[in-house]
C-alpha atoms as a PDB file:
ATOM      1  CA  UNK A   1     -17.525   1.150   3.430  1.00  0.00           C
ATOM      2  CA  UNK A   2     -13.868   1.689   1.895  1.00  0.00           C
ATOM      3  CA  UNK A   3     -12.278   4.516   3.019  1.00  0.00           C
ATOM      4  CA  UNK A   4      -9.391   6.209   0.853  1.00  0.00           C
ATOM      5  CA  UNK A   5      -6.852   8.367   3.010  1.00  0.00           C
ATOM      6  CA  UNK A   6      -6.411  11.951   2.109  1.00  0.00           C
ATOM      7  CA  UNK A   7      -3.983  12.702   3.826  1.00  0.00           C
ATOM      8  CA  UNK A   8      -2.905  15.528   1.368  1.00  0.00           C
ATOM      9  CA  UNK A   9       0.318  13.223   0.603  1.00  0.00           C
ATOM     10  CA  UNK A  10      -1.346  10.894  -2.591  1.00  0.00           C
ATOM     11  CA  UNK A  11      -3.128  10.078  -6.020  1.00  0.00           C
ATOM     12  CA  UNK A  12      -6.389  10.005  -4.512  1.00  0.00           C
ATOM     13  CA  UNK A  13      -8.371  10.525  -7.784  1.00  0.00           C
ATOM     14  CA  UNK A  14      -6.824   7.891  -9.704  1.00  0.00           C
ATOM     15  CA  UNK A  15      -6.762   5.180  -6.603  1.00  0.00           C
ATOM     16  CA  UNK A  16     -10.770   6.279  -6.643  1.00  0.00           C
ATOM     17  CA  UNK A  17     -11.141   5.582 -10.178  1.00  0.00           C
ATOM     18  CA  UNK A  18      -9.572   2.327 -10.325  1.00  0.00           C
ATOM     19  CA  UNK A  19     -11.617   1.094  -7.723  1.00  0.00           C
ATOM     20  CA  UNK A  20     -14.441   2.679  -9.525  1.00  0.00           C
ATOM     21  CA  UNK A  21     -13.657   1.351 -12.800  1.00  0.00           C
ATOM     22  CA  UNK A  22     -13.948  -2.200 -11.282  1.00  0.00           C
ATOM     23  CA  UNK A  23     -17.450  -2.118 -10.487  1.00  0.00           C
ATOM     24  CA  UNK A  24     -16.891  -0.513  -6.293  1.00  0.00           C
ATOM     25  CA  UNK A  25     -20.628   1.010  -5.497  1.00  0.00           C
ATOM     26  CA  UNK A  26     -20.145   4.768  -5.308  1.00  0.00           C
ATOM     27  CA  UNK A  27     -22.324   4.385  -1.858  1.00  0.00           C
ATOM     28  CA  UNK A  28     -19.040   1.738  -0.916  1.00  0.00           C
ATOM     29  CA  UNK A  29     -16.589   4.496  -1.750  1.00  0.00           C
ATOM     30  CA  UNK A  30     -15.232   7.561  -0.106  1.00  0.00           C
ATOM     31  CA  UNK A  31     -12.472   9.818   0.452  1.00  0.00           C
ATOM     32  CA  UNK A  32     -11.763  10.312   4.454  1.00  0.00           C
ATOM     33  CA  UNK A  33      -9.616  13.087   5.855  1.00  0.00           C
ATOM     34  CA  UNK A  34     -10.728  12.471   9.623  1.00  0.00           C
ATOM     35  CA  UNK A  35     -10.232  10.166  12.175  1.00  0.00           C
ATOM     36  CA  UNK A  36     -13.955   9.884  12.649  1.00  0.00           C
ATOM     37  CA  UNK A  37     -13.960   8.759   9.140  1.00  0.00           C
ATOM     38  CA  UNK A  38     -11.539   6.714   9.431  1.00  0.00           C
ATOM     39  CA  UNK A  39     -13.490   4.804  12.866  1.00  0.00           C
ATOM     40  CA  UNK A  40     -16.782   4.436  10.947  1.00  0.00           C
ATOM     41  CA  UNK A  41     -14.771   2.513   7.450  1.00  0.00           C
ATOM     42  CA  UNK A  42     -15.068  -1.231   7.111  1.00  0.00           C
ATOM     43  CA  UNK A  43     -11.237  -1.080   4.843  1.00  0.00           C
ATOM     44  CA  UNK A  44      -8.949   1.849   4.032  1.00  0.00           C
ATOM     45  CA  UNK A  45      -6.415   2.224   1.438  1.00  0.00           C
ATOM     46  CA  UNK A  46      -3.675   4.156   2.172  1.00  0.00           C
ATOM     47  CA  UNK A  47      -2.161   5.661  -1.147  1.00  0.00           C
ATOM     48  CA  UNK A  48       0.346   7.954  -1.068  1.00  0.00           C
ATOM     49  CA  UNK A  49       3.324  10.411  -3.354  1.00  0.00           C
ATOM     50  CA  UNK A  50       6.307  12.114  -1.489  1.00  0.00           C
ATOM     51  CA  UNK A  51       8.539  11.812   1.052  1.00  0.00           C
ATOM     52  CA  UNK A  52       8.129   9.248   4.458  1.00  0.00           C
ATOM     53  CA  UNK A  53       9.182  12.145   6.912  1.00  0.00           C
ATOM     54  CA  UNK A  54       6.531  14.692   5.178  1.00  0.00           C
ATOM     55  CA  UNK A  55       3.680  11.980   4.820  1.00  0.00           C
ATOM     56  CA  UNK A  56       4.144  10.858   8.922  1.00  0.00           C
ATOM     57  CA  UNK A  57       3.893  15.150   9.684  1.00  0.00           C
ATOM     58  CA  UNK A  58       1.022  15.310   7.728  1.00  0.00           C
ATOM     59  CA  UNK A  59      -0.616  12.690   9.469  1.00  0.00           C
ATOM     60  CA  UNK A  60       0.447  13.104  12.890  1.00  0.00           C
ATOM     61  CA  UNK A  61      -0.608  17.047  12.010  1.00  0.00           C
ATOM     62  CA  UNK A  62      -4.183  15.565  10.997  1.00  0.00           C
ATOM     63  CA  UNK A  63      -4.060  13.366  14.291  1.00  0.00           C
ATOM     64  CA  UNK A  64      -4.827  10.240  11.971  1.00  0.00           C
ATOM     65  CA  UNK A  65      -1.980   7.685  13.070  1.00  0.00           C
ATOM     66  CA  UNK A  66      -4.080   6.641  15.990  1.00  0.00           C
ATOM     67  CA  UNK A  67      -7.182   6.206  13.782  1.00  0.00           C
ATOM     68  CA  UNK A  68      -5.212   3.939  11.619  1.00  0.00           C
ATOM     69  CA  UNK A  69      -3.453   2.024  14.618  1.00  0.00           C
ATOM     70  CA  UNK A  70      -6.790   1.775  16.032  1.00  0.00           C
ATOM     71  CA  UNK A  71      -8.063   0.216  13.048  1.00  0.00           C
ATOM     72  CA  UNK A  72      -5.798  -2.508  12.307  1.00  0.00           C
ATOM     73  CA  UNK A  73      -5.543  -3.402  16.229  1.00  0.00           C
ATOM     74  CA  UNK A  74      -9.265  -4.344  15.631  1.00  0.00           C
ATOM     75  CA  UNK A  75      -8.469  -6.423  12.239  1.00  0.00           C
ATOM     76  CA  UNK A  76     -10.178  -4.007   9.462  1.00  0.00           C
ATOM     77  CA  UNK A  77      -8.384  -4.622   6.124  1.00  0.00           C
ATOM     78  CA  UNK A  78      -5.816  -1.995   5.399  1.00  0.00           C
ATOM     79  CA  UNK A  79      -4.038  -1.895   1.258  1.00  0.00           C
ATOM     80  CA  UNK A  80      -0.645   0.545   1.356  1.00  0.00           C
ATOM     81  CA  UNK A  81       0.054   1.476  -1.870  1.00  0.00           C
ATOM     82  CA  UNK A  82       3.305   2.994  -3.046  1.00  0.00           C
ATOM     83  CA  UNK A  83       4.431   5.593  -0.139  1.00  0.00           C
ATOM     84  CA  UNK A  84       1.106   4.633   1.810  1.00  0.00           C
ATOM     85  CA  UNK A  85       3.404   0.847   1.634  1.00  0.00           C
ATOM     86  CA  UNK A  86       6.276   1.913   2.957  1.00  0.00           C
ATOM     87  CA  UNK A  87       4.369   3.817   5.833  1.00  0.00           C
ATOM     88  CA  UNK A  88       3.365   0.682   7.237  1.00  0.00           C
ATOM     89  CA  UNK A  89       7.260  -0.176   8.791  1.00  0.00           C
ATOM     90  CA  UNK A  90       9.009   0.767  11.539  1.00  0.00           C
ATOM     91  CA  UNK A  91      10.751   3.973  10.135  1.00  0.00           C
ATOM     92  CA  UNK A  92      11.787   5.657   7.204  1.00  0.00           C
ATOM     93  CA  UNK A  93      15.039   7.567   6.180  1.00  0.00           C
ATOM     94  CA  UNK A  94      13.961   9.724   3.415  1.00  0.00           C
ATOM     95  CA  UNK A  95      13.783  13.562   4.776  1.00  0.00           C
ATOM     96  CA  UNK A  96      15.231  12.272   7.921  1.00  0.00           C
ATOM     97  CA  UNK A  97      14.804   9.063   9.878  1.00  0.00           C
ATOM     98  CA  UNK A  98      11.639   8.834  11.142  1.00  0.00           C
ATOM     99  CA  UNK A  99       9.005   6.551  12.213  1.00  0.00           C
ATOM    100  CA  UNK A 100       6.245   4.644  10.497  1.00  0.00           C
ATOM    101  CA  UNK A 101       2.987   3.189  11.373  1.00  0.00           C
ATOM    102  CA  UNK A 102       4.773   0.268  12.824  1.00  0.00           C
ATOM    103  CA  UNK A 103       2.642  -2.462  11.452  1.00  0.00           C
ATOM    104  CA  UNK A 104       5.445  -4.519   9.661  1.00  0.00           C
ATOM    105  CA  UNK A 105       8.888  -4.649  11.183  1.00  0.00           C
ATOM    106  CA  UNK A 106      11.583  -3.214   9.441  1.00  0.00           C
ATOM    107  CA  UNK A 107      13.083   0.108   8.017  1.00  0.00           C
ATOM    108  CA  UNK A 108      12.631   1.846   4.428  1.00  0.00           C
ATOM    109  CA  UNK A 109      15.875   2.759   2.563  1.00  0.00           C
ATOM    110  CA  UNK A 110      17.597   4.252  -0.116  1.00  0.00           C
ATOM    111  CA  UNK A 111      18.412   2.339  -3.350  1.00  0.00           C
ATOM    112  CA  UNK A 112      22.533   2.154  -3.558  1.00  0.00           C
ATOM    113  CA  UNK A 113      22.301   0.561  -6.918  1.00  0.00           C
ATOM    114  CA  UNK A 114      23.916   1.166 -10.104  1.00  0.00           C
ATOM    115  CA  UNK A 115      21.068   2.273 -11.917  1.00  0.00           C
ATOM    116  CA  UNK A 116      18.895   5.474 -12.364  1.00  0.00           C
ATOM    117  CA  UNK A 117      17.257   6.377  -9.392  1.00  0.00           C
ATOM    118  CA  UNK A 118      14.033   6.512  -9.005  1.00  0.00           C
ATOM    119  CA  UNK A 119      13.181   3.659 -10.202  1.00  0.00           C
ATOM    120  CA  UNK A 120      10.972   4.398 -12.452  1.00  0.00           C
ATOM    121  CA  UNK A 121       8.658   2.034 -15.356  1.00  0.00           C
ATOM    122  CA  UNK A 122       7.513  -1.737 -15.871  1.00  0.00           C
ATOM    123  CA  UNK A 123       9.210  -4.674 -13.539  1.00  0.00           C
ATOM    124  CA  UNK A 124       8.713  -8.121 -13.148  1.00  0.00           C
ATOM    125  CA  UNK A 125       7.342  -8.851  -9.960  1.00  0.00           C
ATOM    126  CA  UNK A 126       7.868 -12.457  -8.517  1.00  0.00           C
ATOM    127  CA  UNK A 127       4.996 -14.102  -6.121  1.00  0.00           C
ATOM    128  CA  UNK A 128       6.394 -15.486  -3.489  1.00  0.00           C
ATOM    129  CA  UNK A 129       3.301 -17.114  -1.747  1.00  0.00           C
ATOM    130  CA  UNK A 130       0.236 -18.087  -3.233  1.00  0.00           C
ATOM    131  CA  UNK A 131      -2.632 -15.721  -1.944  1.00  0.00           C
ATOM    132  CA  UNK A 132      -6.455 -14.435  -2.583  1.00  0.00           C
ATOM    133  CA  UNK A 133      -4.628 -10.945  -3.539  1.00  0.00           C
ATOM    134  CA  UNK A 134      -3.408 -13.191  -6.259  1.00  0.00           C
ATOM    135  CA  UNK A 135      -6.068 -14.757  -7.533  1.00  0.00           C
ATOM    136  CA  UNK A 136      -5.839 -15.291 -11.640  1.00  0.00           C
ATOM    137  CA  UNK A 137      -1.968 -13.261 -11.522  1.00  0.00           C
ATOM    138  CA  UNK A 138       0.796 -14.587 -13.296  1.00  0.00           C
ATOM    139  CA  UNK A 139       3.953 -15.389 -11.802  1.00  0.00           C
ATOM    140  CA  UNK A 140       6.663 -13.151 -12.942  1.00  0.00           C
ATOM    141  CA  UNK A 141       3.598 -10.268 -13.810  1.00  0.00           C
ATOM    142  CA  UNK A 142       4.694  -6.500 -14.970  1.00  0.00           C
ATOM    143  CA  UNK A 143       3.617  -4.139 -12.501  1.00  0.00           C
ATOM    144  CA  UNK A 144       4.240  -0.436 -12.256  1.00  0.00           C
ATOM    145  CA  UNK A 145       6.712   1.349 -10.322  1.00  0.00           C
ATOM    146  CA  UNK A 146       8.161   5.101  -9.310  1.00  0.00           C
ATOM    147  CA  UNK A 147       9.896   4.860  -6.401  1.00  0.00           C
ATOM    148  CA  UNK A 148      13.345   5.578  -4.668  1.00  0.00           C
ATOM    149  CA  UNK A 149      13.326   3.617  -1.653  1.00  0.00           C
ATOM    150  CA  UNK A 150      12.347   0.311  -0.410  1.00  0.00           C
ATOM    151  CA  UNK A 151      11.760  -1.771   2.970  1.00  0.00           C
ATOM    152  CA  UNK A 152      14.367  -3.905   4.598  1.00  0.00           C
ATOM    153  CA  UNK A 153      11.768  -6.186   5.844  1.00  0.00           C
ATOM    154  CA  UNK A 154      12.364  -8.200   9.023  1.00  0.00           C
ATOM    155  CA  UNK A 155       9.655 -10.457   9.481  1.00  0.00           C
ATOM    156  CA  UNK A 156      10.130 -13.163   6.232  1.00  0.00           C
ATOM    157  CA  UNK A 157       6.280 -14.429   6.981  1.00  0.00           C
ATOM    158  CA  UNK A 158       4.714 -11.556   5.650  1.00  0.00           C
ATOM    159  CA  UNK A 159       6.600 -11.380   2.283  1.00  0.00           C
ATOM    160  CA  UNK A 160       4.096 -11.815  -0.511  1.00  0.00           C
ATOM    161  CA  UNK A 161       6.536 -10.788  -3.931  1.00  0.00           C
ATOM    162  CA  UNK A 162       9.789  -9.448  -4.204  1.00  0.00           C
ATOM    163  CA  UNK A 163      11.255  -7.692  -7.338  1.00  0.00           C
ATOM    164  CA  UNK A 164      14.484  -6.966  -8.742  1.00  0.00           C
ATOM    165  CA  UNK A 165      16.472  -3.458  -9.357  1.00  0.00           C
ATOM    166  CA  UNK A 166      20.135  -4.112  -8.710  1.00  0.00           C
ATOM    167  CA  UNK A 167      18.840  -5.745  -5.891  1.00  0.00           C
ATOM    168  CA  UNK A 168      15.915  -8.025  -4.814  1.00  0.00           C
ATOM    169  CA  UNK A 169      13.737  -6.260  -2.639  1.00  0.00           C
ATOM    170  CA  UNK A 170      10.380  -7.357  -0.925  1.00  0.00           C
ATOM    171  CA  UNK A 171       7.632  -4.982  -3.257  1.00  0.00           C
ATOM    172  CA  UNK A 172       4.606  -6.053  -1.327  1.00  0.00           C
ATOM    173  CA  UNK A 173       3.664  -7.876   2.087  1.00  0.00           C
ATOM    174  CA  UNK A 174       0.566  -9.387   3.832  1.00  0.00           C
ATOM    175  CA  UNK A 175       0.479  -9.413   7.040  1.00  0.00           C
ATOM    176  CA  UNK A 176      -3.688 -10.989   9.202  1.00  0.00           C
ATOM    177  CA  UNK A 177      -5.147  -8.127   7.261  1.00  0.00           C
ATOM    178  CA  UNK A 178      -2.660  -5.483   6.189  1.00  0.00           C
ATOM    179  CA  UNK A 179      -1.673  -5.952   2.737  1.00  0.00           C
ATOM    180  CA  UNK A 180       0.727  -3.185   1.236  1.00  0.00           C
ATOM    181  CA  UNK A 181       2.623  -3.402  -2.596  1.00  0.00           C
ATOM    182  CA  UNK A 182       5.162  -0.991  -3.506  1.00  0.00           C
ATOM    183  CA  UNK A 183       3.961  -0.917  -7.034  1.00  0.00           C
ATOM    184  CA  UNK A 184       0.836   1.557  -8.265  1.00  0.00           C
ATOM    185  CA  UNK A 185      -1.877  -1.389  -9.251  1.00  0.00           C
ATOM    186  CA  UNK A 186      -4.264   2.158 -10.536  1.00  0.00           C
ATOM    187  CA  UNK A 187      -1.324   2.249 -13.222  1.00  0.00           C
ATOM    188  CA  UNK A 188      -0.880  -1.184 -13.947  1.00  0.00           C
ATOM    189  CA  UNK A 189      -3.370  -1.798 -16.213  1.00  0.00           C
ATOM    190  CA  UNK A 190      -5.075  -4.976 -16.495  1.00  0.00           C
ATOM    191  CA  UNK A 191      -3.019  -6.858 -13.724  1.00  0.00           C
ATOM    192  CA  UNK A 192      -3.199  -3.763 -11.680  1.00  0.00           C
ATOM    193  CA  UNK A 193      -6.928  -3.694 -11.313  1.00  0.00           C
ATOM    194  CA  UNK A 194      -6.946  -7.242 -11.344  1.00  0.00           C
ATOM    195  CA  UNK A 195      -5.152  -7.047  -8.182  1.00  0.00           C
ATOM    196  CA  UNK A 196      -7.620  -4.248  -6.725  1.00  0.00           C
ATOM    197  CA  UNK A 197     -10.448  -6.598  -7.533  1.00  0.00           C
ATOM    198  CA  UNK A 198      -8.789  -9.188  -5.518  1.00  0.00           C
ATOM    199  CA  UNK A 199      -9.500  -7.094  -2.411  1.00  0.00           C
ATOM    200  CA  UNK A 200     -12.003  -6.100  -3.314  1.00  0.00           C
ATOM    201  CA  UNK A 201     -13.424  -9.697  -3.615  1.00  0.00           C
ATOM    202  CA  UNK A 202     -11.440 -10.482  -0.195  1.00  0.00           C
ATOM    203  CA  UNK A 203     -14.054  -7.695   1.739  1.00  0.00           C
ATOM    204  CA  UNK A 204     -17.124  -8.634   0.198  1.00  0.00           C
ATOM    205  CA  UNK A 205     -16.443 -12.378   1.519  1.00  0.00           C
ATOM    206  CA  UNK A 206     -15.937 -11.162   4.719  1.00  0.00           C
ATOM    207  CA  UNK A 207     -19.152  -8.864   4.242  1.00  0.00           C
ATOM    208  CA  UNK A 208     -17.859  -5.415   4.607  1.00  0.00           C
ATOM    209  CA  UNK A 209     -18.399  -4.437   0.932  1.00  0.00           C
END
């Protein structure tokens, strides 16, 4: 079972689309708001619009971060996507510094670019490592983006694509079973969902899907 957080903080229906649009069993699918919902999923996606400091209340407030500590401490897939990405560091400055889920070491920051922020539209996205999430993606692909800050990751191993805006920044990571992309794969078309299949594929080898 893949479990989508609602954590009151995200795009839940079009993160449930996508995944429906690429052939996920309804019966496979659901929304979770609890940690007892969270216990009983084989995978979780953690989507995700707003600020860090407002997204870690909201979940502390719905007593879900030991749920999803709980459930990558016993090696259940876990996809961050956008916000829900940037959740999985250390700690976050936007609304305040504050800390994250602690699953990836580092800190999310502001952009100090020259360039409108958010950053906002189609970027080239650069694989750095060749991995199942992957699978039949071009190098240098166009994925979609709406976002202010980004993660000064610290642990180089994990780094799975970097883009650039004014700066090169690490825009998704892999880390034993967390995977998290700073991008929104439910906008990016045929790449996007390409991507979501990926995982998709990477469960049902493993047999949770």
């Amino acid at each position: 079972m893949i479990g989508i957080v609602d954590y009151d903080m995200g795009n839940i229906a079009s993160v449930y689309n996508a995944f429906r649009r690429i052939g996920t069993p309804e019966d496979k699918l659901r929304i979770v708001r609890t940690k007892q919902e969270i216990a009983s999923s084989d995978a979780l996606i953690l989507p995700g619009v707003g600020a860090f400091g407002d997204a870690m209340k909201h979940l502390r407030e719905q007593h879900l971060i030991d749920a999803l500590q709980s459930h990558v401490v016993a090696h259940k897939p876990l996809l961050g996507i956008c916000l829900g990405y940037q959740l999985l560091f250390d700690q976050g400055e936007e609304g305040g510094k504050t800390s994250g889920l602690g699953f990836v070491k580092g800190r999310v920051v502001r952009f100090q670019v020259h360039l409108p922020i958010p950053h906002i539209g189609w970027s080239t996205t650069i694989l750095r490592q060749e991995k199942e999430i992957f699978d039949s993606i071009p190098q240098n692909v166009y994925f979609y983006y709406d976002h202010a800050y980004y993660p000064e990751v610290e642990e180089q191993e994990v780094v799975a694509c970097e883009t650039e805006y004014g700066i090169r920044y690490v825009s998704g990571i892999q880390k034993d079973r967390v995977f998290g992309f700073q991008f929104h794969p439910e906008k990016s078309h045929k790449y996007g969902l390409r991507l979501l299949s990926n995982f998709l594929s990477i469960l049902s080898e493993r047999g949770l899907v």
